[in-house]
PDB file of N, CA and C in Angstrom:
ATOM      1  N   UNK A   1    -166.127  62.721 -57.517  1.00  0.00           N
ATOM      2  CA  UNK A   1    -164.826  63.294 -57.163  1.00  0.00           C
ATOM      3  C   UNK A   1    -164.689  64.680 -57.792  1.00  0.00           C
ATOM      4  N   UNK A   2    -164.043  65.731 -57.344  1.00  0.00           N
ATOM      5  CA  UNK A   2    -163.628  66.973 -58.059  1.00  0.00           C
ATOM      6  C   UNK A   2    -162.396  66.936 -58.196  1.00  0.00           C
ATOM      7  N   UNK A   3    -162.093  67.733 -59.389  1.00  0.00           N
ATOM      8  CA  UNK A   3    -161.140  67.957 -59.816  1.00  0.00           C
ATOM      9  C   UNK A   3    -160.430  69.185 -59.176  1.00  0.00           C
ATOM     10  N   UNK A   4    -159.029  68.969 -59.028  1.00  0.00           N
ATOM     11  CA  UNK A   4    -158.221  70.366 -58.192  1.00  0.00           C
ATOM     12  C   UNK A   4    -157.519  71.267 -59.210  1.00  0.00           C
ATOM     13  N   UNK A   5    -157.166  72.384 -58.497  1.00  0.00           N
ATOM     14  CA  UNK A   5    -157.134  73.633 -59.841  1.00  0.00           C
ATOM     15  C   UNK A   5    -156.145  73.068 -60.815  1.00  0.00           C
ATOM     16  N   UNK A   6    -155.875  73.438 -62.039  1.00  0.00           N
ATOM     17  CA  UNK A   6    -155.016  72.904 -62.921  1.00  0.00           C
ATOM     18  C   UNK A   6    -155.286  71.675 -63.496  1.00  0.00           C
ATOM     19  N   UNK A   7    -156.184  70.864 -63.099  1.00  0.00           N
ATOM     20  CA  UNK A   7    -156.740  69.488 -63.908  1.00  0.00           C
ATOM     21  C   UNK A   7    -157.846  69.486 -64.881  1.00  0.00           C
ATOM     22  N   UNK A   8    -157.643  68.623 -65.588  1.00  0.00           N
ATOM     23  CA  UNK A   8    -158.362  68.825 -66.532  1.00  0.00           C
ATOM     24  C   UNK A   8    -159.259  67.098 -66.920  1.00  0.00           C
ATOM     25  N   UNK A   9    -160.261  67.022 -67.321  1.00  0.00           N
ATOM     26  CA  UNK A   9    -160.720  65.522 -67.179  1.00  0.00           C
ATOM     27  C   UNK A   9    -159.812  64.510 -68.059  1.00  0.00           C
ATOM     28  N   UNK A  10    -159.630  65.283 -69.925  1.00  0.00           N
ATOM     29  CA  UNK A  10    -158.714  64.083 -70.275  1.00  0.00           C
ATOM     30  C   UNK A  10    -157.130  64.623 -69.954  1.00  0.00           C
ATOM     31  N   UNK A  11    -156.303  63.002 -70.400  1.00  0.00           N
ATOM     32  CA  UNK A  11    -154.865  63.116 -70.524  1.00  0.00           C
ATOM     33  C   UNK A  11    -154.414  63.023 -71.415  1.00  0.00           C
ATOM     34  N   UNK A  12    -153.549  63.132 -72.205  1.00  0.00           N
ATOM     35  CA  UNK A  12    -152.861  62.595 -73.520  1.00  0.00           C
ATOM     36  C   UNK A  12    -151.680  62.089 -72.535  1.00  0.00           C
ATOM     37  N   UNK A  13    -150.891  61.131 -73.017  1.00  0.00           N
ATOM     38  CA  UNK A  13    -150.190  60.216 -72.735  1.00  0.00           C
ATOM     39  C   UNK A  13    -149.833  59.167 -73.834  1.00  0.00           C
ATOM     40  N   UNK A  14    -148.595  58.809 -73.626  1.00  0.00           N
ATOM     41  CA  UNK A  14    -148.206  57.557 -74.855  1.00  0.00           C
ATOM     42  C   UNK A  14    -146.926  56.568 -74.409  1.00  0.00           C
ATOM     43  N   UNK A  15    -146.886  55.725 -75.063  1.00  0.00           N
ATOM     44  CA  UNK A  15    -145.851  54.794 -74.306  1.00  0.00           C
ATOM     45  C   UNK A  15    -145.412  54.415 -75.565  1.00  0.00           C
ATOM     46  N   UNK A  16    -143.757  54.246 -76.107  1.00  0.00           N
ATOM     47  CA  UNK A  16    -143.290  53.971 -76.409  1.00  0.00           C
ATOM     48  C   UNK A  16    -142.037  53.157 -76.927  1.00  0.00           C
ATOM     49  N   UNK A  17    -140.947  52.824 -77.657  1.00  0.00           N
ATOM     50  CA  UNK A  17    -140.015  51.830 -77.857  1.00  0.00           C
ATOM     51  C   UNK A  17    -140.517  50.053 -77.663  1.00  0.00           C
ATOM     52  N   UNK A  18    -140.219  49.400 -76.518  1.00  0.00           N
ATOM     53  CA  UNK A  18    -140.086  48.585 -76.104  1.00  0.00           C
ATOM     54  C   UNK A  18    -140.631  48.272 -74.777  1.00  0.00           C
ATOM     55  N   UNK A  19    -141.412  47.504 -74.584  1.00  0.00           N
ATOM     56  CA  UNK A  19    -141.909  47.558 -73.042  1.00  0.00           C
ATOM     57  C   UNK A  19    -142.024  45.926 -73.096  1.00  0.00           C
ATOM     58  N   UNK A  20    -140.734  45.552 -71.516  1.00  0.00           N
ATOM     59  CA  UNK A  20    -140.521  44.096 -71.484  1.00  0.00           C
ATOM     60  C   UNK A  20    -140.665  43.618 -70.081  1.00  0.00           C
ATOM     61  N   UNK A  21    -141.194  42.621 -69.412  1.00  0.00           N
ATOM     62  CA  UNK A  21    -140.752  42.461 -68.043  1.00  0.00           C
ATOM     63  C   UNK A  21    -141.884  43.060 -67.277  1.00  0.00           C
ATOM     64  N   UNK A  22    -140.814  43.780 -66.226  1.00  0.00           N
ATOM     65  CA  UNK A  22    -141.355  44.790 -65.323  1.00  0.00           C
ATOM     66  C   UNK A  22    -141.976  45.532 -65.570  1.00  0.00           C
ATOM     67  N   UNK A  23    -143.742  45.723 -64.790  1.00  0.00           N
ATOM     68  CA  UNK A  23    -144.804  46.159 -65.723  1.00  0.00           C
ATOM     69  C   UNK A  23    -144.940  47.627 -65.094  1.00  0.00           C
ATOM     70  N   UNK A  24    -144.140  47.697 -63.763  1.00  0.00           N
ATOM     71  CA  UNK A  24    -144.602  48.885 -63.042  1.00  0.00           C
ATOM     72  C   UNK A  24    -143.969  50.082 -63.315  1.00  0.00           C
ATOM     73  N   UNK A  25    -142.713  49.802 -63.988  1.00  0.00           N
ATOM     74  CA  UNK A  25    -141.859  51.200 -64.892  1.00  0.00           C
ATOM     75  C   UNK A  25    -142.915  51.998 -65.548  1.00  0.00           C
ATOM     76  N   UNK A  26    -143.328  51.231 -66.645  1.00  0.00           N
ATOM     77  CA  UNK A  26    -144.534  52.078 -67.654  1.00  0.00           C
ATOM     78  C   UNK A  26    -146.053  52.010 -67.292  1.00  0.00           C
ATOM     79  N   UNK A  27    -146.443  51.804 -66.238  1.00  0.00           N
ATOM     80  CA  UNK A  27    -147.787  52.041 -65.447  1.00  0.00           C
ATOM     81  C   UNK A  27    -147.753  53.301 -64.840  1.00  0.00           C
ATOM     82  N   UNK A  28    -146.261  53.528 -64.238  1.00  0.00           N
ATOM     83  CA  UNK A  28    -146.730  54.480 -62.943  1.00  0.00           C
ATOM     84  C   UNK A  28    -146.899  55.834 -63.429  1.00  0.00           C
ATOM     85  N   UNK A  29    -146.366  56.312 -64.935  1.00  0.00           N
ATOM     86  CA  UNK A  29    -146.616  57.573 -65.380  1.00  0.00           C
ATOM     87  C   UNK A  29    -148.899  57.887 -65.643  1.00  0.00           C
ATOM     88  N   UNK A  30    -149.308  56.064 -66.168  1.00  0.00           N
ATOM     89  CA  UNK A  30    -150.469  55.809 -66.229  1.00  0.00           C
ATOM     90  C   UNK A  30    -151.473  55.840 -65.112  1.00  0.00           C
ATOM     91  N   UNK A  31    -151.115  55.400 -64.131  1.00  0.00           N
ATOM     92  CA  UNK A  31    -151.415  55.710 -62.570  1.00  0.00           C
ATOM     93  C   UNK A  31    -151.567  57.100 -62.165  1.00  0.00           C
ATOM     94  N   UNK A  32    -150.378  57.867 -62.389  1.00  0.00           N
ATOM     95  CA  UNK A  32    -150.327  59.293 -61.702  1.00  0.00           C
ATOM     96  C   UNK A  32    -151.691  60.164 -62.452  1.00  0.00           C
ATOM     97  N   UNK A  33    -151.633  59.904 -64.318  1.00  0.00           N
ATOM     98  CA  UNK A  33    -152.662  60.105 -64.913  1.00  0.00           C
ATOM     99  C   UNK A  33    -153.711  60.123 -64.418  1.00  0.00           C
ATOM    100  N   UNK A  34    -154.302  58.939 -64.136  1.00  0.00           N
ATOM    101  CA  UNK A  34    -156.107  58.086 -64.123  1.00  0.00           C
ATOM    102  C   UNK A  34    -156.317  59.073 -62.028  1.00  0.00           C
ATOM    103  N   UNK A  35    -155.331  59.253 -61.752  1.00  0.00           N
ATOM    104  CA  UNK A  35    -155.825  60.273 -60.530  1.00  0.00           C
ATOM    105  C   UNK A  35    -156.325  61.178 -60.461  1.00  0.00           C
ATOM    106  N   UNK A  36    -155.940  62.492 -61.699  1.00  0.00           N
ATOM    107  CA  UNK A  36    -156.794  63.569 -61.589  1.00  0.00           C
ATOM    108  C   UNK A  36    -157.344  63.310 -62.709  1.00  0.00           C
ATOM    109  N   UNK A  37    -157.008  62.453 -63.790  1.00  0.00           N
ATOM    110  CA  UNK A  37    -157.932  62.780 -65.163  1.00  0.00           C
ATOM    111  C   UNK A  37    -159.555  61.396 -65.456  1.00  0.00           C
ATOM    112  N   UNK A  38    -160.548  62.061 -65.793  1.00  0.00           N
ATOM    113  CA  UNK A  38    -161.447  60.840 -66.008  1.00  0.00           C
ATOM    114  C   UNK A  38    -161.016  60.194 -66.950  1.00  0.00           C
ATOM    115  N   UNK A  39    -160.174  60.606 -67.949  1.00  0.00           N
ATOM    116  CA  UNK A  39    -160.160  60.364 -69.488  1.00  0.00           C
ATOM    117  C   UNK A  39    -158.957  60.307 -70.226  1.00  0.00           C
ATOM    118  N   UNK A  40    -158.221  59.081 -70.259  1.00  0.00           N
ATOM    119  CA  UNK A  40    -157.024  58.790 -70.542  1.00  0.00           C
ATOM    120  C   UNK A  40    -156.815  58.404 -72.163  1.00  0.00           C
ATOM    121  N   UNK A  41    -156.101  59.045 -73.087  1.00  0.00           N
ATOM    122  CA  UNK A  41    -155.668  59.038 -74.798  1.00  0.00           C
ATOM    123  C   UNK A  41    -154.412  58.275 -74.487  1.00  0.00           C
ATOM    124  N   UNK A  42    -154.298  56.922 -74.568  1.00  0.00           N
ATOM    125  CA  UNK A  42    -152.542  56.998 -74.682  1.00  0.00           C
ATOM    126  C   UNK A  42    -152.287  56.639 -75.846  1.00  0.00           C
ATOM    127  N   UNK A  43    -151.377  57.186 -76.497  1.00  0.00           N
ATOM    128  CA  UNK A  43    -150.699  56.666 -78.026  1.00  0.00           C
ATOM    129  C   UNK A  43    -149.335  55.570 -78.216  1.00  0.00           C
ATOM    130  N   UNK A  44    -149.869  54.789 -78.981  1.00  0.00           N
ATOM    131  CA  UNK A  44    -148.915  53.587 -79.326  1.00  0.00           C
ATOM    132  C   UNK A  44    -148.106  53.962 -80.399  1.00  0.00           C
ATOM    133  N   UNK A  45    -148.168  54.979 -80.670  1.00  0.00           N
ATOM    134  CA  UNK A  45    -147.635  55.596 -82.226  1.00  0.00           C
ATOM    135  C   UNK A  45    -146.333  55.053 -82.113  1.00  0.00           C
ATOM    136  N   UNK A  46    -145.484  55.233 -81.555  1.00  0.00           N
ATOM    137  CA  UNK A  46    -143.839  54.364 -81.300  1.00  0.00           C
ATOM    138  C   UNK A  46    -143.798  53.400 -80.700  1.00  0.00           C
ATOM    139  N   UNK A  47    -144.658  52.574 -80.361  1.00  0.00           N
ATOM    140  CA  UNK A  47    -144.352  51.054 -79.161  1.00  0.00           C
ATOM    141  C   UNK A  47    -144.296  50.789 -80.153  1.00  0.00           C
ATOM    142  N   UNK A  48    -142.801  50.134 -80.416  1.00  0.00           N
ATOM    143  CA  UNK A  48    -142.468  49.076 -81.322  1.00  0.00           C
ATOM    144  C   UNK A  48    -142.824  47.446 -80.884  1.00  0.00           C
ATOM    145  N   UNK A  49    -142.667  47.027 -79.372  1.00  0.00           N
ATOM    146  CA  UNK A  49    -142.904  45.919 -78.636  1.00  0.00           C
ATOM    147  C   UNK A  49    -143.300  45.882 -77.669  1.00  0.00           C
ATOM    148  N   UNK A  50    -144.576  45.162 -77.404  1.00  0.00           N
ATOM    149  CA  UNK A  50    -144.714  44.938 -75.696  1.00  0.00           C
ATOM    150  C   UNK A  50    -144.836  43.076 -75.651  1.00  0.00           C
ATOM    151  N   UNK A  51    -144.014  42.681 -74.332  1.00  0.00           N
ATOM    152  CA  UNK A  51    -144.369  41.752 -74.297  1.00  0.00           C
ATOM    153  C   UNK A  51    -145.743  40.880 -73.592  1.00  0.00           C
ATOM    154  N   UNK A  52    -145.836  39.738 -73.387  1.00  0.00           N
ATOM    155  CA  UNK A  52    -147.350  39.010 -73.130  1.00  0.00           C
ATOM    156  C   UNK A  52    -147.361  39.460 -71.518  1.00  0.00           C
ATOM    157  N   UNK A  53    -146.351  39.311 -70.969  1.00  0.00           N
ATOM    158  CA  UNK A  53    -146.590  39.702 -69.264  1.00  0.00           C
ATOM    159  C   UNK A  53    -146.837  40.769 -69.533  1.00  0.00           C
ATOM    160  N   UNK A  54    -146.184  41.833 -69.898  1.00  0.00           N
ATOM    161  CA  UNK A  54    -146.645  43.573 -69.756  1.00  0.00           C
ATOM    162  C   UNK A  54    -148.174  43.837 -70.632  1.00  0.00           C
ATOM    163  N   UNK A  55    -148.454  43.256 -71.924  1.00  0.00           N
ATOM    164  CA  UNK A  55    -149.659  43.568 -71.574  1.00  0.00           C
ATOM    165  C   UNK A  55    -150.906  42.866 -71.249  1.00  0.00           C
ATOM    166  N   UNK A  56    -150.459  41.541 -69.943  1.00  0.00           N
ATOM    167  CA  UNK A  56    -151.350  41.577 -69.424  1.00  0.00           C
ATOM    168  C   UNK A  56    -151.443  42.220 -67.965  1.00  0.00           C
ATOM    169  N   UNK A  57    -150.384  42.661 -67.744  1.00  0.00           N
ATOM    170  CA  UNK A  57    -150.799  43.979 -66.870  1.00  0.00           C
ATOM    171  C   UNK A  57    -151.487  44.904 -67.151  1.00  0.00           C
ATOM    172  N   UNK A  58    -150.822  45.271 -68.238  1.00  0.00           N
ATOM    173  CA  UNK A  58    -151.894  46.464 -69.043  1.00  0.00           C
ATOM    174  C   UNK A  58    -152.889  46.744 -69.271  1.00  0.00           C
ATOM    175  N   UNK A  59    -153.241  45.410 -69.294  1.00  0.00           N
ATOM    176  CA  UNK A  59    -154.836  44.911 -69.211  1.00  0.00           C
ATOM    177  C   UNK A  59    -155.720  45.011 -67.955  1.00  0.00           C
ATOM    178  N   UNK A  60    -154.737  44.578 -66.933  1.00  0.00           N
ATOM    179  CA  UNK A  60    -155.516  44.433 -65.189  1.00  0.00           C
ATOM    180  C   UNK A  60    -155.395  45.812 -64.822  1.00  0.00           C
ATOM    181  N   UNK A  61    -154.468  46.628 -65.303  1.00  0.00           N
ATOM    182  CA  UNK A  61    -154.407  48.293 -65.265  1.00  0.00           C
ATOM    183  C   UNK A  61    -156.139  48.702 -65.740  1.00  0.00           C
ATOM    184  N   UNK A  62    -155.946  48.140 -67.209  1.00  0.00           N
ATOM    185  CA  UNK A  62    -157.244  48.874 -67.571  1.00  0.00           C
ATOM    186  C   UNK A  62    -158.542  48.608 -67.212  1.00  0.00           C
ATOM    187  N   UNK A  63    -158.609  47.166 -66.471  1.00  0.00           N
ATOM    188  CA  UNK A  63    -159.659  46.647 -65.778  1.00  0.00           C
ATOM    189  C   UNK A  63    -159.504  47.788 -64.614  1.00  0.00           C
ATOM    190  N   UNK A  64    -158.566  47.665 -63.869  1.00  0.00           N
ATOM    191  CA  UNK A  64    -159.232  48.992 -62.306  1.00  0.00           C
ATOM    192  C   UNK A  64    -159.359  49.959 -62.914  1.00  0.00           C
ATOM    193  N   UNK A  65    -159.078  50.735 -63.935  1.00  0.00           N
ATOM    194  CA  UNK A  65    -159.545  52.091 -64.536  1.00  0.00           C
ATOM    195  C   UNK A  65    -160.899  51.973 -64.595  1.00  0.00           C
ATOM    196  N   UNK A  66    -161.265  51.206 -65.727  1.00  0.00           N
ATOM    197  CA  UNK A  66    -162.889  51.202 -66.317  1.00  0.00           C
ATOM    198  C   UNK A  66    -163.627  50.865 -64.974  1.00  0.00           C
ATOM    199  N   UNK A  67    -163.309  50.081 -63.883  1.00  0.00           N
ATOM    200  CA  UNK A  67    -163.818  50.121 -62.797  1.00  0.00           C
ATOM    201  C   UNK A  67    -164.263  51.024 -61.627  1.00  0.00           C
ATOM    202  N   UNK A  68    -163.061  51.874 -62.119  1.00  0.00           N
ATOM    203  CA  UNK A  68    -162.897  52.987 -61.452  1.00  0.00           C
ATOM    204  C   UNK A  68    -163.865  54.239 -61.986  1.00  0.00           C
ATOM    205  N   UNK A  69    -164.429  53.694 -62.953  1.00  0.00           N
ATOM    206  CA  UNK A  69    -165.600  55.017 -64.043  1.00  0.00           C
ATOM    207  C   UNK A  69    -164.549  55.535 -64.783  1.00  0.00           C
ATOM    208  N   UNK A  70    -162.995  55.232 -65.123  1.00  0.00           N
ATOM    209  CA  UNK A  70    -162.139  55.742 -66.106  1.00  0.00           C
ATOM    210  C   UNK A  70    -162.485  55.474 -67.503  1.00  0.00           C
ATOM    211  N   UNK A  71    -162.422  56.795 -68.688  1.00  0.00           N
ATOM    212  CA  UNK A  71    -162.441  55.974 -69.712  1.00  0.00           C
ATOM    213  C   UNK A  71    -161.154  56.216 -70.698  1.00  0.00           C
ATOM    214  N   UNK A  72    -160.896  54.815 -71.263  1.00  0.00           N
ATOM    215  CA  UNK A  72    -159.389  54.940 -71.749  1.00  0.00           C
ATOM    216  C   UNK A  72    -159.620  54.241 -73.140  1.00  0.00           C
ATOM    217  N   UNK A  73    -158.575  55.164 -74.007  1.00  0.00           N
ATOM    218  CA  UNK A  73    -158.216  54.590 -75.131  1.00  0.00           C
ATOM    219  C   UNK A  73    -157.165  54.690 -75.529  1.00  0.00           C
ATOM    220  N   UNK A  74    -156.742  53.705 -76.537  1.00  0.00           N
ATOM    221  CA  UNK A  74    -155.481  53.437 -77.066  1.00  0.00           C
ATOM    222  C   UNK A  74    -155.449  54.010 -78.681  1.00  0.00           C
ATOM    223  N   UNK A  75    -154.464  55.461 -79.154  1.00  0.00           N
ATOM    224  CA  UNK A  75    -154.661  54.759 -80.385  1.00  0.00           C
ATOM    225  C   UNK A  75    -152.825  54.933 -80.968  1.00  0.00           C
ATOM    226  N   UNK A  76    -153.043  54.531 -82.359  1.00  0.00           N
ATOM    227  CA  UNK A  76    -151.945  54.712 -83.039  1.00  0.00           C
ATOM    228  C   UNK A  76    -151.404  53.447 -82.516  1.00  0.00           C
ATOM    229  N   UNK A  77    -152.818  52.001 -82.812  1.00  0.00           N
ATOM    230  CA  UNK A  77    -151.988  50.703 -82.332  1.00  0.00           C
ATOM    231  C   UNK A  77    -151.426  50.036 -83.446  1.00  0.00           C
ATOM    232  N   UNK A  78    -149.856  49.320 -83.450  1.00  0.00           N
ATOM    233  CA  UNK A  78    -150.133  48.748 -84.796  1.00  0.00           C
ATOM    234  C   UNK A  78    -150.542  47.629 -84.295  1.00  0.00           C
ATOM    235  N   UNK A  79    -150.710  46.782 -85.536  1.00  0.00           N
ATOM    236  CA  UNK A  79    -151.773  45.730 -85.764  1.00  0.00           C
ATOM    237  C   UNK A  79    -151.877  43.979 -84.935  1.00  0.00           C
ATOM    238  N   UNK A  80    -150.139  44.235 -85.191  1.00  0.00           N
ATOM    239  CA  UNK A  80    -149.663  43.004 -84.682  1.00  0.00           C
ATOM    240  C   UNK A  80    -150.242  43.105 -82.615  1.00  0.00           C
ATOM    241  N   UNK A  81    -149.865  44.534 -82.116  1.00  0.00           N
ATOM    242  CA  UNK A  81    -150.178  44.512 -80.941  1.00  0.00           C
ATOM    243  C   UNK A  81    -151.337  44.317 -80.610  1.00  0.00           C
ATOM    244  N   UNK A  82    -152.472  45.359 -81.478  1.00  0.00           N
ATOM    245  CA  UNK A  82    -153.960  45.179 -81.419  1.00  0.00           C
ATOM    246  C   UNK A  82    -154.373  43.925 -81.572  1.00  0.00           C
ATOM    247  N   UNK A  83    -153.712  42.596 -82.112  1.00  0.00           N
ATOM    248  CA  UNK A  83    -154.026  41.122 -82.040  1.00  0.00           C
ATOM    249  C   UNK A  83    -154.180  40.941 -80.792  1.00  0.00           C
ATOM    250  N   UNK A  84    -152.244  40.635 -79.781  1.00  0.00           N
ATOM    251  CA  UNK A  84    -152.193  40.444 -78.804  1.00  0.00           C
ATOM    252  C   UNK A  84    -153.905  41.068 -77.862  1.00  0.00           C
ATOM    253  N   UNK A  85    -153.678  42.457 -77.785  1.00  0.00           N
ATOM    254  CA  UNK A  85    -154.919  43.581 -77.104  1.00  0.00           C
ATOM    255  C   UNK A  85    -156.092  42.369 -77.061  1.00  0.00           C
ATOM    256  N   UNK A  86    -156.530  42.436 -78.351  1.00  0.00           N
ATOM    257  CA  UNK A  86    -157.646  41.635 -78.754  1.00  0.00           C
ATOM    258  C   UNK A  86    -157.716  40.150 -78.069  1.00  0.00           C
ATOM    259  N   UNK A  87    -156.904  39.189 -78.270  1.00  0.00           N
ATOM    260  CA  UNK A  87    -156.618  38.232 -77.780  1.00  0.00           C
ATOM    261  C   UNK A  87    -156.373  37.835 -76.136  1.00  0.00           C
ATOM    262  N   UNK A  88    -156.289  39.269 -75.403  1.00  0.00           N
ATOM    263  CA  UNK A  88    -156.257  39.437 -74.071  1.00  0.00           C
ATOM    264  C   UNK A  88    -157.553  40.200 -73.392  1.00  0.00           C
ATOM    265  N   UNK A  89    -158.200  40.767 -74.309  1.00  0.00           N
ATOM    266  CA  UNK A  89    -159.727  41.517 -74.343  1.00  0.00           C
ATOM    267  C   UNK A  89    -159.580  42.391 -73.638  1.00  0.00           C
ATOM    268  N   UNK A  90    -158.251  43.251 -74.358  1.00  0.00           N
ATOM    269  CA  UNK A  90    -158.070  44.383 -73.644  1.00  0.00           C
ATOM    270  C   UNK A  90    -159.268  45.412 -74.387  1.00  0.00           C
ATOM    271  N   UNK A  91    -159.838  45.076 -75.279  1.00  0.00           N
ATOM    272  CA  UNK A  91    -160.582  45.904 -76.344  1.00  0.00           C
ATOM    273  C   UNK A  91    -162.403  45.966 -75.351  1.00  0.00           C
ATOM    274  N   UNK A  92    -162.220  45.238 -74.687  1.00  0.00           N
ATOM    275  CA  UNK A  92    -163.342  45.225 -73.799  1.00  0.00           C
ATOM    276  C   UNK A  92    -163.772  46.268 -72.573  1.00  0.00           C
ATOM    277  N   UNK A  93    -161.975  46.582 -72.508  1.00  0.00           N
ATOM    278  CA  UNK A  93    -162.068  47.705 -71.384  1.00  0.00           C
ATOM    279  C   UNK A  93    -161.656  49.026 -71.767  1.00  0.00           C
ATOM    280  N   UNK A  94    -161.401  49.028 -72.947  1.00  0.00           N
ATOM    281  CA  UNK A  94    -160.701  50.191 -73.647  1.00  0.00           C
ATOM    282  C   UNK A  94    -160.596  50.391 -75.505  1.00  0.00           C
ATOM    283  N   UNK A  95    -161.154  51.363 -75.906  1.00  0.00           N
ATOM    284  CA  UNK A  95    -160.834  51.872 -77.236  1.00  0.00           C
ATOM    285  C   UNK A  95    -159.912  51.348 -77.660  1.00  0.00           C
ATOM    286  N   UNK A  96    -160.005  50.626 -78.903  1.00  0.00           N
ATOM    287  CA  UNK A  96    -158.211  50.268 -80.096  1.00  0.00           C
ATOM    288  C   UNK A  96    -158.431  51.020 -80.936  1.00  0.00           C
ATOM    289  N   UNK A  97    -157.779  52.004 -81.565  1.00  0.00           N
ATOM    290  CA  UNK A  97    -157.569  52.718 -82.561  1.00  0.00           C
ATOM    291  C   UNK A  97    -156.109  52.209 -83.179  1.00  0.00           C
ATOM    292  N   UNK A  98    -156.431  51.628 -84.452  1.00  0.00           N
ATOM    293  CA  UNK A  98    -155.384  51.117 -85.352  1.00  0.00           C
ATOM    294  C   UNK A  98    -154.397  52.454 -85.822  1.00  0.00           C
ATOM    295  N   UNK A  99    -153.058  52.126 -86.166  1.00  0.00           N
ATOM    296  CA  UNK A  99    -152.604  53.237 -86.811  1.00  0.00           C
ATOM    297  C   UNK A  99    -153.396  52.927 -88.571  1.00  0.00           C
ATOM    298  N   UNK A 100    -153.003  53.979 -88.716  1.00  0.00           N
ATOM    299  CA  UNK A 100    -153.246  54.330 -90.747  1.00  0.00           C
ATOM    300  C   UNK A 100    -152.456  53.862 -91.354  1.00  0.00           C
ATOM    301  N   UNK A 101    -151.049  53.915 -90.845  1.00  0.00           N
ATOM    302  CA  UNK A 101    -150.033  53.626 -91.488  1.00  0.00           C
ATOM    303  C   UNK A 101    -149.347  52.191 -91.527  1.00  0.00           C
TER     304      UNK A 101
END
């Protein structure tokens, strides 16, 4: 695929507060992303919560990415989420970068 003027391969991107429910609110900014970019950064630095339905969307998101030849990582996860991640093997399709803090 080529890229069109103004694109660039990675994205920075991040999702934050609370993410409950409805998985397609906080995908579709992730979607518009993984179109022109090969290479998606999103930061967890403020997701205080996601729940088990949203990230196992998050997960079937990151399955058609990596499918797609996308490569994606997560960082600034805290720990408790990186369980869930782990426990859903989201870590299979995508980078966990723990926060420091």
């Amino acid at each position: 695929s080529t890229l069109g003027p103004g694109s660039t391969r990675s994205a920075q991107l991040h999702l934050s507060g609370e993410i409950l429910g409805s998985a397609s609110t906080f995908l579709t900014p992730l979607d518009q992303a993984a179109k022109v970019h090969d290479q998606l950064s999103i930061s967890l630095r403020t997701l205080r919560r996601i729940d088990f339905s949203s990230a196992g969307a998050l997960l079937n998101w990151a399955m058609l990415q990596r499918g797609a030849g996308k490569t994606l990582q997560f960082t600034g996860v805290h720990r408790l989420i990186a369980g869930l991640f782990s426990i859903l093997g989201l870590h299979e399709h995508a980078l966990i970068q723990l926060r420091r803090d």
